[in-house]
Protein backbone atom coordinates (compact mmCIF):
# COMPACT_ATOMS: atom_id res chain seq x y z
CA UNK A 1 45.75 -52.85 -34.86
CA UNK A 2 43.72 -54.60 -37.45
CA UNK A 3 42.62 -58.61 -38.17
CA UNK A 4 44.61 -59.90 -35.28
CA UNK A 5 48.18 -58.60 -35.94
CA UNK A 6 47.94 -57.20 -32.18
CA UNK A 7 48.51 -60.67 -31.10
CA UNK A 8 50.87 -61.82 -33.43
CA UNK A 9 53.05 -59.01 -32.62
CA UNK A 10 52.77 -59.76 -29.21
CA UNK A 11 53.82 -63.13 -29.39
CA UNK A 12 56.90 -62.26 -32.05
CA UNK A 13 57.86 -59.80 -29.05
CA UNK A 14 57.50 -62.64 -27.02
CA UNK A 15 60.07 -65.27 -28.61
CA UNK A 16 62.38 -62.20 -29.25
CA UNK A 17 62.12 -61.71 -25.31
CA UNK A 18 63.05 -65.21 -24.83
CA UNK A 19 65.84 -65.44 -27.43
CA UNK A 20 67.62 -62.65 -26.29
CA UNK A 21 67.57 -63.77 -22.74
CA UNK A 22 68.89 -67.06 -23.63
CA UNK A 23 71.43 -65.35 -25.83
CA UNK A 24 72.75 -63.22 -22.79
CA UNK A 25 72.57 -66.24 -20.73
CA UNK A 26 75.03 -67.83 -23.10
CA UNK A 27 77.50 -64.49 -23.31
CA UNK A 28 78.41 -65.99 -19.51
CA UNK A 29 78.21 -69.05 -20.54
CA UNK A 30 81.13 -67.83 -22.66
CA UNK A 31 83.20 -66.40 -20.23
CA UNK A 32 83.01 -69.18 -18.23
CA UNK A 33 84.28 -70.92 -21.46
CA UNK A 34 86.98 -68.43 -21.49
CA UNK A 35 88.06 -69.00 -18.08
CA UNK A 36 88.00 -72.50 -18.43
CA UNK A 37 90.04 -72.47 -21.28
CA UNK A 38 92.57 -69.85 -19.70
CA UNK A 39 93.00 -72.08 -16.31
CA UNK A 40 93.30 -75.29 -18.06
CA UNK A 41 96.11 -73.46 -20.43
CA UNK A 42 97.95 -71.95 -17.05
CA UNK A 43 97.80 -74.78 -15.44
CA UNK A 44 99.11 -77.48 -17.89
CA UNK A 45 101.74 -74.91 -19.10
CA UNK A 46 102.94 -73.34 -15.24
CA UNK A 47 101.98 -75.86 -13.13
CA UNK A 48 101.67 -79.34 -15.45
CA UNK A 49 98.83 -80.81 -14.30
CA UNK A 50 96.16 -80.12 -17.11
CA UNK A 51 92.63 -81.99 -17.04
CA UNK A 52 91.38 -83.86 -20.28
CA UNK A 53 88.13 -83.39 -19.32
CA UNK A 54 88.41 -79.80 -19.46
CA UNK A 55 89.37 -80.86 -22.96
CA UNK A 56 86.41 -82.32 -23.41
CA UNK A 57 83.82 -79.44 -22.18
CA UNK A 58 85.36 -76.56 -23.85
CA UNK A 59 84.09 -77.96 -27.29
CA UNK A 60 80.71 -78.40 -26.22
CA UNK A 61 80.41 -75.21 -24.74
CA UNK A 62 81.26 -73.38 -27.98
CA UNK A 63 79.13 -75.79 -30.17
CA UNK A 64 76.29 -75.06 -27.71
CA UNK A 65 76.90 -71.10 -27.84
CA UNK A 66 76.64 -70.92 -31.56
CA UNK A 67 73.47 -72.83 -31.91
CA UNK A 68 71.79 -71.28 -29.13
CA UNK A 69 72.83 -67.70 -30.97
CA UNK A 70 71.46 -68.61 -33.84
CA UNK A 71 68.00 -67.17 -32.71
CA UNK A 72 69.72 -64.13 -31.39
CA UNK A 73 71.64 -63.02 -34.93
CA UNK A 74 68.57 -63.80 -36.94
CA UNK A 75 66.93 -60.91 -34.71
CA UNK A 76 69.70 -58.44 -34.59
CA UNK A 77 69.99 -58.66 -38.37
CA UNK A 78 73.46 -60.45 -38.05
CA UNK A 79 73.12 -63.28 -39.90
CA UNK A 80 74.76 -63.97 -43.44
CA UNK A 81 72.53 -61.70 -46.08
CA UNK A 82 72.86 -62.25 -50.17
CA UNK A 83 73.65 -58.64 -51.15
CA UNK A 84 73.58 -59.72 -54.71
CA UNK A 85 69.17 -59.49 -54.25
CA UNK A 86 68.84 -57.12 -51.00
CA UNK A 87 70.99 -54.24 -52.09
CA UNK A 88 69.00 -53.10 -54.58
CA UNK A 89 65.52 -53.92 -53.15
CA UNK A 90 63.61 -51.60 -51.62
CA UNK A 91 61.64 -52.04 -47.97
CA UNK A 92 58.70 -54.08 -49.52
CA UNK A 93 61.48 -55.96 -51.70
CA UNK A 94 63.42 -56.95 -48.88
CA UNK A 95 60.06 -58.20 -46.31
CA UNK A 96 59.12 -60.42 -49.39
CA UNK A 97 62.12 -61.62 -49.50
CA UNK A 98 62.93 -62.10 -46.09
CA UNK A 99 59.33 -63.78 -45.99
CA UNK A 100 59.94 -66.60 -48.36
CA UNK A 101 63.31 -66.80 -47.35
CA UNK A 102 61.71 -67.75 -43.86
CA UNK A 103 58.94 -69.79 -45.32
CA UNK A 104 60.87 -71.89 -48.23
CA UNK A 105 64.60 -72.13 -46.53
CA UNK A 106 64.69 -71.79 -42.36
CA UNK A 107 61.39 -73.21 -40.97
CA UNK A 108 61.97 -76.48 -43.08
CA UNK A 109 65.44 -76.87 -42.06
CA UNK A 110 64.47 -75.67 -38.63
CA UNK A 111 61.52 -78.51 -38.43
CA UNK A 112 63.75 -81.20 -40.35
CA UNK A 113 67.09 -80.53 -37.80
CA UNK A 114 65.03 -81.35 -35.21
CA UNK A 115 62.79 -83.96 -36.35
CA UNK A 116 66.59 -85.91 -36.86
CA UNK A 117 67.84 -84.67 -33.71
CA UNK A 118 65.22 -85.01 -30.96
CA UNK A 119 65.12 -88.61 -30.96
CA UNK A 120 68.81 -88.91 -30.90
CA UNK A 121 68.72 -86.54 -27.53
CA UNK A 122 65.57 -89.01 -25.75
CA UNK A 123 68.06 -91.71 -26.97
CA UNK A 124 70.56 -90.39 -25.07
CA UNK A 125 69.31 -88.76 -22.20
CA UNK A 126 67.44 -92.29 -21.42
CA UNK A 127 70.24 -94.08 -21.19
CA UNK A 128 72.48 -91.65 -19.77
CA UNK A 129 75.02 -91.88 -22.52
CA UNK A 130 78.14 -90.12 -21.40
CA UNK A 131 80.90 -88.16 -23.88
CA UNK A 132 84.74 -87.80 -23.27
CA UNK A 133 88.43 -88.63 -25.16
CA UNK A 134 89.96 -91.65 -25.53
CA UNK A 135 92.26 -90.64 -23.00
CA UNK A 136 90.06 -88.87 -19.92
CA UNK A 137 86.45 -91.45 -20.71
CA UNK A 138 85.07 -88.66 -18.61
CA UNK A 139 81.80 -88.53 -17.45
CA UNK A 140 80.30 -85.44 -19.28
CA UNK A 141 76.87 -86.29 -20.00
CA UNK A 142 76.55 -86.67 -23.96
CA UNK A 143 72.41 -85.87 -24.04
CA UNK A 144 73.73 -82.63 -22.69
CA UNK A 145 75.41 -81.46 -25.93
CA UNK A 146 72.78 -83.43 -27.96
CA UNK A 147 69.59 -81.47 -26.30
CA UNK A 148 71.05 -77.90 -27.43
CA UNK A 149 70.83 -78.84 -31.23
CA UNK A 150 66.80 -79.32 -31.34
CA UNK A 151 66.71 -76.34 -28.62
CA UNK A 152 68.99 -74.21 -30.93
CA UNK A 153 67.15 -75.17 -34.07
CA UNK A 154 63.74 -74.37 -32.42
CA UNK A 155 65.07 -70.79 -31.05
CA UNK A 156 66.19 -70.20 -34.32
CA UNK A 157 62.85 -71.47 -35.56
CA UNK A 158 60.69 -69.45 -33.30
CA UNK A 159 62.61 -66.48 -34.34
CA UNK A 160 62.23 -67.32 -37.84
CA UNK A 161 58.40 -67.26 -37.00
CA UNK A 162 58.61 -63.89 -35.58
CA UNK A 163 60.90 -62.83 -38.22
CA UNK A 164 57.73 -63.55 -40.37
CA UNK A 165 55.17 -62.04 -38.17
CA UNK A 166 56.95 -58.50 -38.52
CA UNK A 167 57.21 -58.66 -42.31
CA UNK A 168 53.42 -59.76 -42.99
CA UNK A 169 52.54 -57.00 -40.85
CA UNK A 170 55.09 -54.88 -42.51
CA UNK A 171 53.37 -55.79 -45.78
CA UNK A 172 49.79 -55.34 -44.61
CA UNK A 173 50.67 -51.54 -43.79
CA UNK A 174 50.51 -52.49 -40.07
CA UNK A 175 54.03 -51.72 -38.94
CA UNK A 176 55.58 -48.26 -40.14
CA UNK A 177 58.45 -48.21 -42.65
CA UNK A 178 61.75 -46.74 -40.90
CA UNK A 179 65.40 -47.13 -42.38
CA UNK A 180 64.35 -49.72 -45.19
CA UNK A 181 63.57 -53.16 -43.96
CA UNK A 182 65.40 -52.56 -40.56
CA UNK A 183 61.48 -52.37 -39.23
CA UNK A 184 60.20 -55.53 -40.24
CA UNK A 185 63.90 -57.27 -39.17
CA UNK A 186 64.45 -54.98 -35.56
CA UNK A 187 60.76 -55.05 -34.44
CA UNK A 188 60.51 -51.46 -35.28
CA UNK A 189 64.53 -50.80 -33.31
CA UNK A 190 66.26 -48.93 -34.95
């Protein structure tokens, strides 16, 4: 490969590695989620005992699963698309677009979400700031919840940064052209 796209395209398979490890980490994070919610339902509706802090985790868990996804939807091409522009673009069309979509919308959200949140999560974690209902006051630790939003936003940020890896390559003539744009998006996957 030419001018240093070997490396590149090492390191974009790289953060796709990690992001889609992290995202099948979180499928059982799920079904733990599930099961939670399932025994906390059977047993406040068979037995009547239920547990308000089971109330209070089940949130977190799914507010944590879709930002740690994030990364993982980007890659598989899942995320929401504007038809209205990419349906009628061809595979050069759609890697410019995808590349300033990348460069002008994600990365600065990406960077700006977690400039806000990070300190908010060192705030937390340093004083050991705990989350719960009025009624349970549990002691589920709040930095918890509050670390996954600059760790989702950074996934989805290194992803992004993959994302545009593939297409300047794509553009360059580097990577091969196969099923439109799916190339520059799948990492050459069909």
């Amino acid at each position: 490969m030419r001018f240093g796209f070997a490396a590149a395209l090492r390191l974009a398979s790289r953060i796709d590695t990690v992001n889609r490890q992290m995202a099948f980490a979180v499928r059982w994070g799920l079904l733990a989620n599930a099961v939670l919610i399932a025994g906390n339902a059977f047993s406040r509706k068979l037995l009547g005992v239920a547990s308000s802090s089971m109330y209070d985790v089940q949130p977190h868990f799914f507010a944590a699963a879709v930002l740690l996804m994030a990364a993982f939807a980007l890659q598989r091409d899942e995320h929401v698309r504007v038809d209205v522009f990419s349906g009628w673009l061809g595979p050069r069309g759609m890697a410019w677009l995808d590349l300033v979509g990348v460069i002008v919308v994600l990365l600065p959200l990406c960077v700006v979400a977690v400039w806000v949140t990070a300190p908010e999560f060192a705030r937390s974690f340093a004083s050991g700031e705990t989350r719960g209902s009025r009624e349970s006051l549990s002691t589920f630790p709040a930095w918890i919840m509050k670390g996954m939003i600059p760790l989702g936003f950074l996934s989805l940020g290194s992803q992004g940064i993959a994302e545009a890896v593939r297409c300047i390559a794509f553009l360059a003539g580097v990577l091969p052209a196969r099923r439109g744009a799916q190339t520059v998006l799948h990492g050459g996957r069909p």
